[in-house]
N, C-alpha and C. Protein backbone atom coordinates (compact mmCIF):
# COMPACT_ATOMS: atom_id res chain seq x y z
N UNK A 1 -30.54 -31.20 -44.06
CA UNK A 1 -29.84 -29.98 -43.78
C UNK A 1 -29.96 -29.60 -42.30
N UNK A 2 -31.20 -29.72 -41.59
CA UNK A 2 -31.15 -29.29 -40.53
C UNK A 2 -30.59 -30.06 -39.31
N UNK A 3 -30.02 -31.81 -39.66
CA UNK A 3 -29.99 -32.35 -38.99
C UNK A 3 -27.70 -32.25 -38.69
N UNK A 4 -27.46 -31.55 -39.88
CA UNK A 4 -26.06 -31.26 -40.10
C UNK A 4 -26.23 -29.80 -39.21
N UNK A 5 -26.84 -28.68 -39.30
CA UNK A 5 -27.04 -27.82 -38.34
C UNK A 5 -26.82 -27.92 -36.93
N UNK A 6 -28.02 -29.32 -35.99
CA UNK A 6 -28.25 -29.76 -35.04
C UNK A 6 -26.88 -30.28 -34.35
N UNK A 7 -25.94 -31.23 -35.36
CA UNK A 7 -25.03 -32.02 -35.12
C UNK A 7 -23.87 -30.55 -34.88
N UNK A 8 -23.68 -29.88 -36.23
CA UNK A 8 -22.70 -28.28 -35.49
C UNK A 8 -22.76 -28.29 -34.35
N UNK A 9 -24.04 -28.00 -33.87
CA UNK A 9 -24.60 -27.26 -32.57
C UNK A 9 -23.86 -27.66 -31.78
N UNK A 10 -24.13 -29.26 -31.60
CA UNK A 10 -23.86 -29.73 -30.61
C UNK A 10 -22.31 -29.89 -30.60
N UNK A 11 -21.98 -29.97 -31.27
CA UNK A 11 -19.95 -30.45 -31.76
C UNK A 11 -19.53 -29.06 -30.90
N UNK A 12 -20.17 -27.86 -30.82
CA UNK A 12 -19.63 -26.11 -30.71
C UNK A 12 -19.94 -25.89 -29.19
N UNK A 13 -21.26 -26.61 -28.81
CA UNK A 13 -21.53 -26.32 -27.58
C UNK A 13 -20.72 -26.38 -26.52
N UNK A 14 -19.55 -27.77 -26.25
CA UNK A 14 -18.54 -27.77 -25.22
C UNK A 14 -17.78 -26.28 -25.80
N UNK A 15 -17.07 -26.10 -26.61
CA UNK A 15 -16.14 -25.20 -26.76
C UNK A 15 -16.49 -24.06 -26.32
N UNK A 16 -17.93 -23.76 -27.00
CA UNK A 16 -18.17 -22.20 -26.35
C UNK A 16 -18.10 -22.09 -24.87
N UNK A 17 -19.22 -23.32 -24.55
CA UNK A 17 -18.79 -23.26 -22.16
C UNK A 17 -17.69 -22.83 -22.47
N UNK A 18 -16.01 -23.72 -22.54
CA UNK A 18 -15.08 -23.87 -22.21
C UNK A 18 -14.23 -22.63 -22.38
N UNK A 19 -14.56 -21.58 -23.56
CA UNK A 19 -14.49 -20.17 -23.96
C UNK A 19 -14.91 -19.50 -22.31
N UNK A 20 -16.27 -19.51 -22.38
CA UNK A 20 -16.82 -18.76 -21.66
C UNK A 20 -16.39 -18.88 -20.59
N UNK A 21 -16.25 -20.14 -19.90
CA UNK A 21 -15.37 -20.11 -18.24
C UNK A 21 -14.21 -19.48 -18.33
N UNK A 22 -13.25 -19.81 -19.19
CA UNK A 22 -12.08 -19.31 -19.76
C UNK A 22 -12.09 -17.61 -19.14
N UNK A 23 -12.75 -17.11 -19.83
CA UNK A 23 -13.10 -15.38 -20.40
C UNK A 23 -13.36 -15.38 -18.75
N UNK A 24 -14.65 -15.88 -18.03
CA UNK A 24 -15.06 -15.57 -16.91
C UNK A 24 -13.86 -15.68 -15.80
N UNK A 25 -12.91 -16.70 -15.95
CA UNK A 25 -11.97 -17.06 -14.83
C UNK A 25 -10.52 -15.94 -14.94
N UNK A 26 -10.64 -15.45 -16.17
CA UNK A 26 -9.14 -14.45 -16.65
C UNK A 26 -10.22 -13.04 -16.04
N UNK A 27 -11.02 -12.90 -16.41
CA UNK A 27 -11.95 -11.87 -15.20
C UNK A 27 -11.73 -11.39 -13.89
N UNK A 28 -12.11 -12.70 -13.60
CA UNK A 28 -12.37 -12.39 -11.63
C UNK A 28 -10.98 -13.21 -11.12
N UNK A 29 -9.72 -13.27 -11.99
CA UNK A 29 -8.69 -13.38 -11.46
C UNK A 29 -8.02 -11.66 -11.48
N UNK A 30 -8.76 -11.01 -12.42
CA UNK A 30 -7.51 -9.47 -12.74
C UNK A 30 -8.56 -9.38 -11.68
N UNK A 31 -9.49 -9.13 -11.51
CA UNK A 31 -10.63 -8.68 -10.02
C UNK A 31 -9.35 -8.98 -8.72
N UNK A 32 -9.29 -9.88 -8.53
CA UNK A 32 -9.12 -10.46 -7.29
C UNK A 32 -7.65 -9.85 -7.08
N UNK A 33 -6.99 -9.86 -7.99
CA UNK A 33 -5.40 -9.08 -7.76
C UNK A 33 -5.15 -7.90 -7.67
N UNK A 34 -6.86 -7.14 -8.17
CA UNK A 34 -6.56 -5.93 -8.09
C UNK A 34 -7.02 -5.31 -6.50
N UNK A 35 -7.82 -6.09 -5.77
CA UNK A 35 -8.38 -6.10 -4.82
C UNK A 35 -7.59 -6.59 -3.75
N UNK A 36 -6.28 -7.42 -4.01
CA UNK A 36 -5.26 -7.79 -3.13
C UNK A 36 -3.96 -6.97 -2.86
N UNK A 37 -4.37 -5.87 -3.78
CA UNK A 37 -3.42 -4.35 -3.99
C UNK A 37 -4.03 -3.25 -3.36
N UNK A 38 -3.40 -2.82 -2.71
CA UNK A 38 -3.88 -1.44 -1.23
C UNK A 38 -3.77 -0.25 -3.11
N UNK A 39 -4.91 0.45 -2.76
CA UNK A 39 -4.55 1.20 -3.66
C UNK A 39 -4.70 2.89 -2.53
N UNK A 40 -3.49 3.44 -3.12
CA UNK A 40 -3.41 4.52 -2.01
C UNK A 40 -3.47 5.79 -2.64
N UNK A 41 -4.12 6.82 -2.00
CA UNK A 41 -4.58 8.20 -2.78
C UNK A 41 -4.33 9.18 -1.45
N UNK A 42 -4.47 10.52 -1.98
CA UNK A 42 -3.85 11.63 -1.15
C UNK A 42 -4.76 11.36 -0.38
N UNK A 43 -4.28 11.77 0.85
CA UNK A 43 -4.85 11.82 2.57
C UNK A 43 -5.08 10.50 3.31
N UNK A 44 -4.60 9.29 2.74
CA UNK A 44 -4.51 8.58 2.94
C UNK A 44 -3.53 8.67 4.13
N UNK A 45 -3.25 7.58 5.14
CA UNK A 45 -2.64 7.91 6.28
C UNK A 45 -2.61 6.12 6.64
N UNK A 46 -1.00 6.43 6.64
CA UNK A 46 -0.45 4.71 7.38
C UNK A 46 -0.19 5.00 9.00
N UNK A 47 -0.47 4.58 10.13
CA UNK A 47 -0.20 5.04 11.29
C UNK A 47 0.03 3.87 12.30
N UNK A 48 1.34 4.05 13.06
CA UNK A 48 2.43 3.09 14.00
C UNK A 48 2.28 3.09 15.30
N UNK A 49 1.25 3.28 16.10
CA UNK A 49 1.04 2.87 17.56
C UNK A 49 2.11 2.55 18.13
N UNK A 50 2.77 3.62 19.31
CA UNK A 50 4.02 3.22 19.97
C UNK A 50 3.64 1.76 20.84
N UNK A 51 4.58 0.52 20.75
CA UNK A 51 4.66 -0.68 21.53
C UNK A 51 5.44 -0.34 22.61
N UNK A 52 6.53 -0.13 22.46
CA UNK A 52 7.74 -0.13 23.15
C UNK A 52 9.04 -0.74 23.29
N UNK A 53 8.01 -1.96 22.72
CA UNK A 53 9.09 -3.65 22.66
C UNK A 53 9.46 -4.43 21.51
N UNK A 54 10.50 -4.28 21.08
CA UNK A 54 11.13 -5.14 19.55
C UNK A 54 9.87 -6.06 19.26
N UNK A 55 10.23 -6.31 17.92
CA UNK A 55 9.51 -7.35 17.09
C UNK A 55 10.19 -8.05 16.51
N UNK A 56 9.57 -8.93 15.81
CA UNK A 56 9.96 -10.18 14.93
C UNK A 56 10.92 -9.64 13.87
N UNK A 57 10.55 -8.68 13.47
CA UNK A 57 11.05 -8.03 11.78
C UNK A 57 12.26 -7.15 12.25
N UNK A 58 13.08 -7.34 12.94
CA UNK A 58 14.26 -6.11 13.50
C UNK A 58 15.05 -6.49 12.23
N UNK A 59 15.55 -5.44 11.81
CA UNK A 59 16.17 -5.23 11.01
C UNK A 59 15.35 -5.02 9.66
N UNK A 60 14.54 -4.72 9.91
CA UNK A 60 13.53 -4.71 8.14
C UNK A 60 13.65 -3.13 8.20
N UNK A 61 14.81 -2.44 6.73
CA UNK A 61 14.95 -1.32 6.35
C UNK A 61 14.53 -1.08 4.94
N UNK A 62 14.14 0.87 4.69
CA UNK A 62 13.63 0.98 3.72
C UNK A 62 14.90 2.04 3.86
N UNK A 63 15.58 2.17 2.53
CA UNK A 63 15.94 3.21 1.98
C UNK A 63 15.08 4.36 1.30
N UNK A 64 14.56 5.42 1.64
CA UNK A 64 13.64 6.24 1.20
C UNK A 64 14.55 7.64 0.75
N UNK A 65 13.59 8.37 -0.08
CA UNK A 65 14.83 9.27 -0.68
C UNK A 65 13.81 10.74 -0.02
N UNK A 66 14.28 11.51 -0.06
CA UNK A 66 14.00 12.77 0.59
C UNK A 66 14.10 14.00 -0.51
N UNK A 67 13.32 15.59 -0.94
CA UNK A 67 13.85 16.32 -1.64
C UNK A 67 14.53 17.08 -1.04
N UNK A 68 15.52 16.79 -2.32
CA UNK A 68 16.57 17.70 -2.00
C UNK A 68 17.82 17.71 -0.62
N UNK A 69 17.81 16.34 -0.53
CA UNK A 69 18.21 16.12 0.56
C UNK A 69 18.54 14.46 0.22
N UNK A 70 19.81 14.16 1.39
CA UNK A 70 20.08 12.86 1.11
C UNK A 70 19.21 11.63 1.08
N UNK A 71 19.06 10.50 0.92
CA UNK A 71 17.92 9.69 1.77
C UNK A 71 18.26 9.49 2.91
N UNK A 72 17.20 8.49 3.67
CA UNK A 72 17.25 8.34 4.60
C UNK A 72 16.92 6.96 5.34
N UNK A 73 16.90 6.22 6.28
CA UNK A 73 16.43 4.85 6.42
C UNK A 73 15.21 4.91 7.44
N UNK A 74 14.18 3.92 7.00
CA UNK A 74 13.17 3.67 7.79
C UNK A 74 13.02 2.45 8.26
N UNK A 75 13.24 2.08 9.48
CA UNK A 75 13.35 0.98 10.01
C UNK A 75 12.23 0.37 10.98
N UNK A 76 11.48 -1.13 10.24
CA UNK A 76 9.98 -1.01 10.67
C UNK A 76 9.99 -1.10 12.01
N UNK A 77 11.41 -1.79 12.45
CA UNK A 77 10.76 -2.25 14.31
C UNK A 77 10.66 -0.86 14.75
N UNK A 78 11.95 -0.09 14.51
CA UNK A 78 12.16 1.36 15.28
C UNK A 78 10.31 2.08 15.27
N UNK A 79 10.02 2.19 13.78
CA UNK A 79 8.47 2.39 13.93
C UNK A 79 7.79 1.75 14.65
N UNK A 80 7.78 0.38 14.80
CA UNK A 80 6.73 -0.26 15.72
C UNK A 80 7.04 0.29 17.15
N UNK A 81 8.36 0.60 17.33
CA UNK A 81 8.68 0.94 19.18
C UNK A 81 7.98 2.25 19.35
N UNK A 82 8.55 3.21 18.43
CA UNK A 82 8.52 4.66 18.92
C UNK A 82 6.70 4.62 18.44
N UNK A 83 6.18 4.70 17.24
CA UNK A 83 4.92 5.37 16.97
C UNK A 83 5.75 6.45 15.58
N UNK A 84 4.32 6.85 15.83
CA UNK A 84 4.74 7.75 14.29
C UNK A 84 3.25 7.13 13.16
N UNK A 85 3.22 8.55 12.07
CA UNK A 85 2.43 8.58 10.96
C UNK A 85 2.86 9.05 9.84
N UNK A 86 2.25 8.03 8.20
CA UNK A 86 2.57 8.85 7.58
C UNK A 86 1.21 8.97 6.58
N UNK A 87 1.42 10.14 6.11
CA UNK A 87 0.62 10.88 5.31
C UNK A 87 0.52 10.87 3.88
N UNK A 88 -0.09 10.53 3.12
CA UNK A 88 0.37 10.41 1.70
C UNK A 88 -0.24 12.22 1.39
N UNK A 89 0.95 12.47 0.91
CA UNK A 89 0.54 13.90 0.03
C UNK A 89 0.12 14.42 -1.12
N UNK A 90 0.94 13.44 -1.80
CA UNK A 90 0.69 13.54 -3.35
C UNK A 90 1.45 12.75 -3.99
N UNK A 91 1.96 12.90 -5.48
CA UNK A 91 3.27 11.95 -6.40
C UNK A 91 3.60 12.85 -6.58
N UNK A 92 5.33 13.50 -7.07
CA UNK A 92 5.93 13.64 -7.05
C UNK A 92 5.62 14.15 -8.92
N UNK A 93 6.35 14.60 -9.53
CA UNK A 93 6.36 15.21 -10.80
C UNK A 93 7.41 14.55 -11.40
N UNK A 94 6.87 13.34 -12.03
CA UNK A 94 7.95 12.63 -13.20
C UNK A 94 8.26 11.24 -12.09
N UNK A 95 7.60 10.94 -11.15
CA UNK A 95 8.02 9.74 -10.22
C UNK A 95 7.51 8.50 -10.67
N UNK A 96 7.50 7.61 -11.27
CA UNK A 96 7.01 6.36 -11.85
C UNK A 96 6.81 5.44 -10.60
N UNK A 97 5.30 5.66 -10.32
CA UNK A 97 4.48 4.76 -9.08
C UNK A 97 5.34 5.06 -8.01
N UNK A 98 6.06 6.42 -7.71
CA UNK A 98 6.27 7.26 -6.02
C UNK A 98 5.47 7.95 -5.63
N UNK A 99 5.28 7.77 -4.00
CA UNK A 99 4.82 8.91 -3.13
C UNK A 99 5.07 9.63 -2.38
N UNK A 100 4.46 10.70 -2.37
CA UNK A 100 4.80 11.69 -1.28
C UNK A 100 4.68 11.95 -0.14
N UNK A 101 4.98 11.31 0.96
CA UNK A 101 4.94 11.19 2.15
C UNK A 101 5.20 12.35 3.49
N UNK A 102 4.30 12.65 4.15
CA UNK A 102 4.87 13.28 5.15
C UNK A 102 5.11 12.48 6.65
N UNK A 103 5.80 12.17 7.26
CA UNK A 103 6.38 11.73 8.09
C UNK A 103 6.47 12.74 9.65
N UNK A 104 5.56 11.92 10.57
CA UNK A 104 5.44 12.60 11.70
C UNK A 104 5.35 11.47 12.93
N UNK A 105 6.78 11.68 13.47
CA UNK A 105 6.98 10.93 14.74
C UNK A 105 8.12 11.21 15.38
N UNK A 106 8.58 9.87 16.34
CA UNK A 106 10.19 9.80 17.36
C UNK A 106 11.13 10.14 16.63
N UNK A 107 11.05 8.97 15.74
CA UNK A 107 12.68 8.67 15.08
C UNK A 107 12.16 7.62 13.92
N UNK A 108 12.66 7.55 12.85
CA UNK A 108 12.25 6.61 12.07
C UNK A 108 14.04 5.41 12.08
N UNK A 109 14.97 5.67 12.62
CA UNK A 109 15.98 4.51 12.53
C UNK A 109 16.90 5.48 13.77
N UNK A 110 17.57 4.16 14.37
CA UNK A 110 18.00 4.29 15.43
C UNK A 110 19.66 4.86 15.80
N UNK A 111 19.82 4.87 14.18
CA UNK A 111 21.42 5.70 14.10
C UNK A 111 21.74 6.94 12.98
N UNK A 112 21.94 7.40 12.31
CA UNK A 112 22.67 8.40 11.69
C UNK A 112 22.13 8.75 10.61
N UNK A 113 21.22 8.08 10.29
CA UNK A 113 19.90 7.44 8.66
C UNK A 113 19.02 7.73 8.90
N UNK A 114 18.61 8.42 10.29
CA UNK A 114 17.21 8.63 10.83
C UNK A 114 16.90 10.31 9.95
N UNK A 115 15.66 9.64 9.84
CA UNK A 115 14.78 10.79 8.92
C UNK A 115 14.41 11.76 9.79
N UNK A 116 14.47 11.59 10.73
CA UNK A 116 14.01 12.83 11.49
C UNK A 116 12.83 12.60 12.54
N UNK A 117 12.19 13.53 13.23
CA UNK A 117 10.78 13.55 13.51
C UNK A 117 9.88 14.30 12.76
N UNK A 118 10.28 14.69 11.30
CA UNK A 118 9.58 15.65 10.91
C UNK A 118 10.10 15.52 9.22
N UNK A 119 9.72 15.13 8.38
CA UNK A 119 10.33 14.63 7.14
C UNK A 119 9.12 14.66 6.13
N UNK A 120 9.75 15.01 4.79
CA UNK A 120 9.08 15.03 3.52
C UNK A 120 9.93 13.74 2.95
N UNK A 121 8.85 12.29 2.42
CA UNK A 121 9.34 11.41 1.97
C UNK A 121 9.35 11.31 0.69
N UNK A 122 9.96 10.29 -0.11
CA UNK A 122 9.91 9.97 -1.61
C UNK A 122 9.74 8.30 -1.37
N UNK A 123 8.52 7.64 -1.73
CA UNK A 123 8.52 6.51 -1.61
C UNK A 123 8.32 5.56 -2.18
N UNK A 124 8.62 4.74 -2.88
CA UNK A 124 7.83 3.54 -3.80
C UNK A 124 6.24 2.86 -3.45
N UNK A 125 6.12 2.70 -4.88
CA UNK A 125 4.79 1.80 -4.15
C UNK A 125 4.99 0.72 -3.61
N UNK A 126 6.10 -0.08 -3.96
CA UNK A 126 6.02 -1.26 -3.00
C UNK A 126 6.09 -0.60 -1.92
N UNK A 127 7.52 0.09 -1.48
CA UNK A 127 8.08 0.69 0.04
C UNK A 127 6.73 0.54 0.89
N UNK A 128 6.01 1.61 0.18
CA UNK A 128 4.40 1.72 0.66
C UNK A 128 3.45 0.78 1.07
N UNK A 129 3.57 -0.13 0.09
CA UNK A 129 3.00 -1.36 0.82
C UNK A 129 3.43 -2.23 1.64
N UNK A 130 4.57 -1.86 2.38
CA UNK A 130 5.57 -2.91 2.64
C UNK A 130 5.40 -1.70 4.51
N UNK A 131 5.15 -0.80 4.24
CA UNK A 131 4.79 0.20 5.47
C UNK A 131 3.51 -0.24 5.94
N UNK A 132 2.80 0.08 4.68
CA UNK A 132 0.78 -0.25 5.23
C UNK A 132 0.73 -1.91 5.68
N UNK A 133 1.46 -2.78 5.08
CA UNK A 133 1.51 -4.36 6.01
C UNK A 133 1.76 -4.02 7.19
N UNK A 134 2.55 -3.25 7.65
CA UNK A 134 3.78 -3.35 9.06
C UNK A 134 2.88 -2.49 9.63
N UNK A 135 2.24 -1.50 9.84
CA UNK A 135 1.49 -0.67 10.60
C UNK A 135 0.25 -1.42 11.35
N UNK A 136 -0.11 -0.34 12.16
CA UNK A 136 -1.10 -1.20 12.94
C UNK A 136 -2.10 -0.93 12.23
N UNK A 137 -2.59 -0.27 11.55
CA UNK A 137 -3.38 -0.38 10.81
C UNK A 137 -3.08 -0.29 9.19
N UNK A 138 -3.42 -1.74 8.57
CA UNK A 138 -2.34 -1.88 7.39
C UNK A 138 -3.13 -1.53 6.45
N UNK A 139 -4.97 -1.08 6.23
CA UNK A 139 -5.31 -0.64 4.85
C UNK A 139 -5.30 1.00 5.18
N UNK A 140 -5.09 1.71 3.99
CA UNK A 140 -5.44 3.22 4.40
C UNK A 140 -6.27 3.88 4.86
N UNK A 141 -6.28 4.53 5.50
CA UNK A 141 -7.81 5.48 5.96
C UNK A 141 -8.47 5.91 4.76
N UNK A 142 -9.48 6.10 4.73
CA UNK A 142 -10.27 6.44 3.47
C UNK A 142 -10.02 7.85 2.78
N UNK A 143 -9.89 8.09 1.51
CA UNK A 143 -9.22 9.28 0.95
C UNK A 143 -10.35 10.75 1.56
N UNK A 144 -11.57 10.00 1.99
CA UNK A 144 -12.00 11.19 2.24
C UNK A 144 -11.77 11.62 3.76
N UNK A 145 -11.34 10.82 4.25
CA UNK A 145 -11.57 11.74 6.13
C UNK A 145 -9.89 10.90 6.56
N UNK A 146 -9.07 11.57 7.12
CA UNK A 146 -7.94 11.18 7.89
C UNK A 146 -8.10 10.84 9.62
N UNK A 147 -7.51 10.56 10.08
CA UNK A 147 -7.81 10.32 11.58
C UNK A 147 -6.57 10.65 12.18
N UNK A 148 -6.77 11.48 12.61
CA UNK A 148 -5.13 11.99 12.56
C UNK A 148 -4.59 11.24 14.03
N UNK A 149 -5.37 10.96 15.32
CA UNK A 149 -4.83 10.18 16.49
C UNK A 149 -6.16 9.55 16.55
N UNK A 150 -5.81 8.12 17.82
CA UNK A 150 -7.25 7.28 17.88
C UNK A 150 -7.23 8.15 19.42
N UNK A 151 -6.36 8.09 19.81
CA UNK A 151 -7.01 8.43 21.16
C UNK A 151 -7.08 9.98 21.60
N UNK A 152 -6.75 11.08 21.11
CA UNK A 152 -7.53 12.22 20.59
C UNK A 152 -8.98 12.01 19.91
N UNK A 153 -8.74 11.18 18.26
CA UNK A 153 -9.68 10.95 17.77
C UNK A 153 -10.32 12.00 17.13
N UNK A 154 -9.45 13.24 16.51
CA UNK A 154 -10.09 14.42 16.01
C UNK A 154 -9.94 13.59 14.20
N UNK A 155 -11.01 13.98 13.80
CA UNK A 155 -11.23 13.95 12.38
C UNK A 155 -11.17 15.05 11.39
N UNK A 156 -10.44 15.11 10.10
CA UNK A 156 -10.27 15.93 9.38
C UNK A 156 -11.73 15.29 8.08
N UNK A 157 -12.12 16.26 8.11
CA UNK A 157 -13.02 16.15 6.92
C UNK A 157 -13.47 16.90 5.45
């Protein structure tokens, strides 16, 4: 009897490893994707250092929607030239993965679509991530302290 036990054992032993790596690798793969996702929360702050000089990406536009108001276009080079910040405020009431953006700079697009220097946004989460890549600084500032300029350098806390 015990030698039919022994023989189980051993017949079960590959499978369980092969379980267990299994279980361990479907793990620290949802880990790793979730960690390859900017996750963004109020006071968070994406911010565009004026260059001056075109980039690679001219022509990379976001259609963004505005309340109560038409949308508007955000165009990354125009951001990379002029400068400009944006602010995450909050979500929106009934927005499925939108944010609320406040928008403070030049010009966000260079013709008739321009949001302004002064704008309340509606944004997707991709949009959002597709801003925090393109910025000069592409992860968010930490939800607890904003930085509102580097070279002022005043901190909100």
């Amino acid at each position: 009897m015990r030698t039919q036990s022994n023989q189980l054992t051993h017949m079960l032993r590959p499978a369980v490893i092969a379980l267990a790596f299994v279980a361990t690798s479907a793990g620290a793969m949802n880990v790793m994707a979730r960690l390859a996702r900017p996750v963004f929360r109020i006071g968070d702050m994406v911010h565009f250092l004026p260059s001056g000089e075109a980039t690679s990406d001219a022509g990379t536009r976001l259609l963004v929607h505005r309340s109560d108001q038409f949308g508007c276009v955000v165009n990354l080079d125009v951001l990379r030239q002029s400068g400009g910040s944006l602010l995450i405020d909050g979500r929106p009431a009934g927005a499925d993965g939108n944010y609320r953006l406040h928008w403070a700079g030049r010009r966000t697009s260079l013709d008739s679509a321009d949001c302004g220097s002064d704008a309340e946004l509606i944004v997707s989460a991709g949009d959002l991530r597709i801003l925090a890549a393109a910025a000069d600084q592409p992860v968010p500032v930490a939800h607890d302290r904003v930085i509102v300029d580097k070279a002022a350098s005043p901190t909100m806390r």
